[in-house]
Protein backbone atom coordinates (compact mmCIF):
# COMPACT_ATOMS: atom_id res chain seq x y z
CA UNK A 1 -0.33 32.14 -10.45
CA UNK A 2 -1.07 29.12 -8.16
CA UNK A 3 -4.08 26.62 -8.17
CA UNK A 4 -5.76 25.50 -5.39
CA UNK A 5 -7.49 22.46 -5.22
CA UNK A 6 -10.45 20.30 -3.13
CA UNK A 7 -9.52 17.36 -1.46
CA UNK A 8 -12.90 15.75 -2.18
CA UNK A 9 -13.44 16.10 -5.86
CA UNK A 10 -10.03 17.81 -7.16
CA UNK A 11 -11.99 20.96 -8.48
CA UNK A 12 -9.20 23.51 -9.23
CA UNK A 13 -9.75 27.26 -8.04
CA UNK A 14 -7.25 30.09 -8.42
CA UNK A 15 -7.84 31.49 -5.30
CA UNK A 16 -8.71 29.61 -1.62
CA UNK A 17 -11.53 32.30 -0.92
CA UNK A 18 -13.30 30.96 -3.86
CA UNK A 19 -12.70 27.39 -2.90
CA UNK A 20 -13.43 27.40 0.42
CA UNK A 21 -17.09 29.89 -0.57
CA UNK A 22 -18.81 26.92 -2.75
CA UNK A 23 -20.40 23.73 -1.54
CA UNK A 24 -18.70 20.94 -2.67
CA UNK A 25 -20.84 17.89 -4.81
CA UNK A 26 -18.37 15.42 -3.23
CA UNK A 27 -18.62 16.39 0.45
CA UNK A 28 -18.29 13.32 2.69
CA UNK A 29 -21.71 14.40 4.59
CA UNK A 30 -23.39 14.42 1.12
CA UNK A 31 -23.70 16.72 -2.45
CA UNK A 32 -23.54 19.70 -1.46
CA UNK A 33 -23.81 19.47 2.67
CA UNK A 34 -20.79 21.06 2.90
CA UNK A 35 -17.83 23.03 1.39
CA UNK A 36 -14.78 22.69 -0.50
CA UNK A 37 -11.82 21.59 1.63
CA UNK A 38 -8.77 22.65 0.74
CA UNK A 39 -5.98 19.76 -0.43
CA UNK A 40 -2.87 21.05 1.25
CA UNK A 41 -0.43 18.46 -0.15
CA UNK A 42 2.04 19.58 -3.12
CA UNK A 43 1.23 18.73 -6.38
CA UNK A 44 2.71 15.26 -8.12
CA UNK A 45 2.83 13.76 -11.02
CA UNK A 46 0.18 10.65 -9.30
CA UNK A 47 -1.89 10.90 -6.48
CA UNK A 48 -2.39 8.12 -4.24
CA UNK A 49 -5.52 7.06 -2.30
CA UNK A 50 -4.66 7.14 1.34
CA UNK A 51 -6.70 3.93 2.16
CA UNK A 52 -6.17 1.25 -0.72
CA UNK A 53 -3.11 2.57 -2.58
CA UNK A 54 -4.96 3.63 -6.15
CA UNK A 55 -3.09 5.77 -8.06
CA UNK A 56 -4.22 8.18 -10.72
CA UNK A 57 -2.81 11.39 -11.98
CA UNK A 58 -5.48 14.01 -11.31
CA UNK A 59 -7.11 14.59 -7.96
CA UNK A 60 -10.46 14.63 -9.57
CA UNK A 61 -9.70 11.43 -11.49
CA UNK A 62 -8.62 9.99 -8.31
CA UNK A 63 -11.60 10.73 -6.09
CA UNK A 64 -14.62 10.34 -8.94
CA UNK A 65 -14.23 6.77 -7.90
CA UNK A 66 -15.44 4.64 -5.00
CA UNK A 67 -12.77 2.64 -2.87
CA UNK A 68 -12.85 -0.61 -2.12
CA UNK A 69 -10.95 0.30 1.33
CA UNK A 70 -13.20 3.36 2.61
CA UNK A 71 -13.57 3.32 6.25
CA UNK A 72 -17.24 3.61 5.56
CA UNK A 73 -17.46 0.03 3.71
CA UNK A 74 -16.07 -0.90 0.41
CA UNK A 75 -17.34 1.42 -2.05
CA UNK A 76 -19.13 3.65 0.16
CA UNK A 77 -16.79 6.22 0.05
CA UNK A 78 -14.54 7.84 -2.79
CA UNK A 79 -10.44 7.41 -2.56
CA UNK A 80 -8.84 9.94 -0.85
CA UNK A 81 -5.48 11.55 -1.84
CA UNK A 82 -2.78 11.00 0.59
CA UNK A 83 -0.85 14.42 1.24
């Protein structure tokens, strides 16, 4: 069975109905101002942060901490997996 999961805050869903039908706590417009996206890179053993190279080995891990690179200011965003 396969796991899908947000790009935002690396919540894990088994199906992309269910994913895509929940506001997401990590949206970039605000908590809950918007839904789940789908992260439609493969899974790895480390996920990188597309803007300042962070590495951690969880999506959710990754992204439940601000970047120092965001293109909103340094720490005004989360890290963002790179596909």
């Amino acid at each position: 069975m396969s796991t899908f999961y947000c790009e935002y805050c690396g919540t894990k869903f088994p199906l992309i109905a269910n994913l895509t039908a929940v506001p997401c706590y990590r949206h970039p417009n605000g908590p809950n101002k918007g839904r789940h996206k789908l992260y439609e890179g493969s899974h790895k053993s480390q996920y990188t942060c597309k803007y300042c190279g962070a590495t951690n080995n969880s999506i959710a891990n990754l992204t439940s901490v601000p970047c120092p690179r965001h293109p909103n200011g340094s720490l005004k965003g989360y890290h963002a997996p790179t596909l």
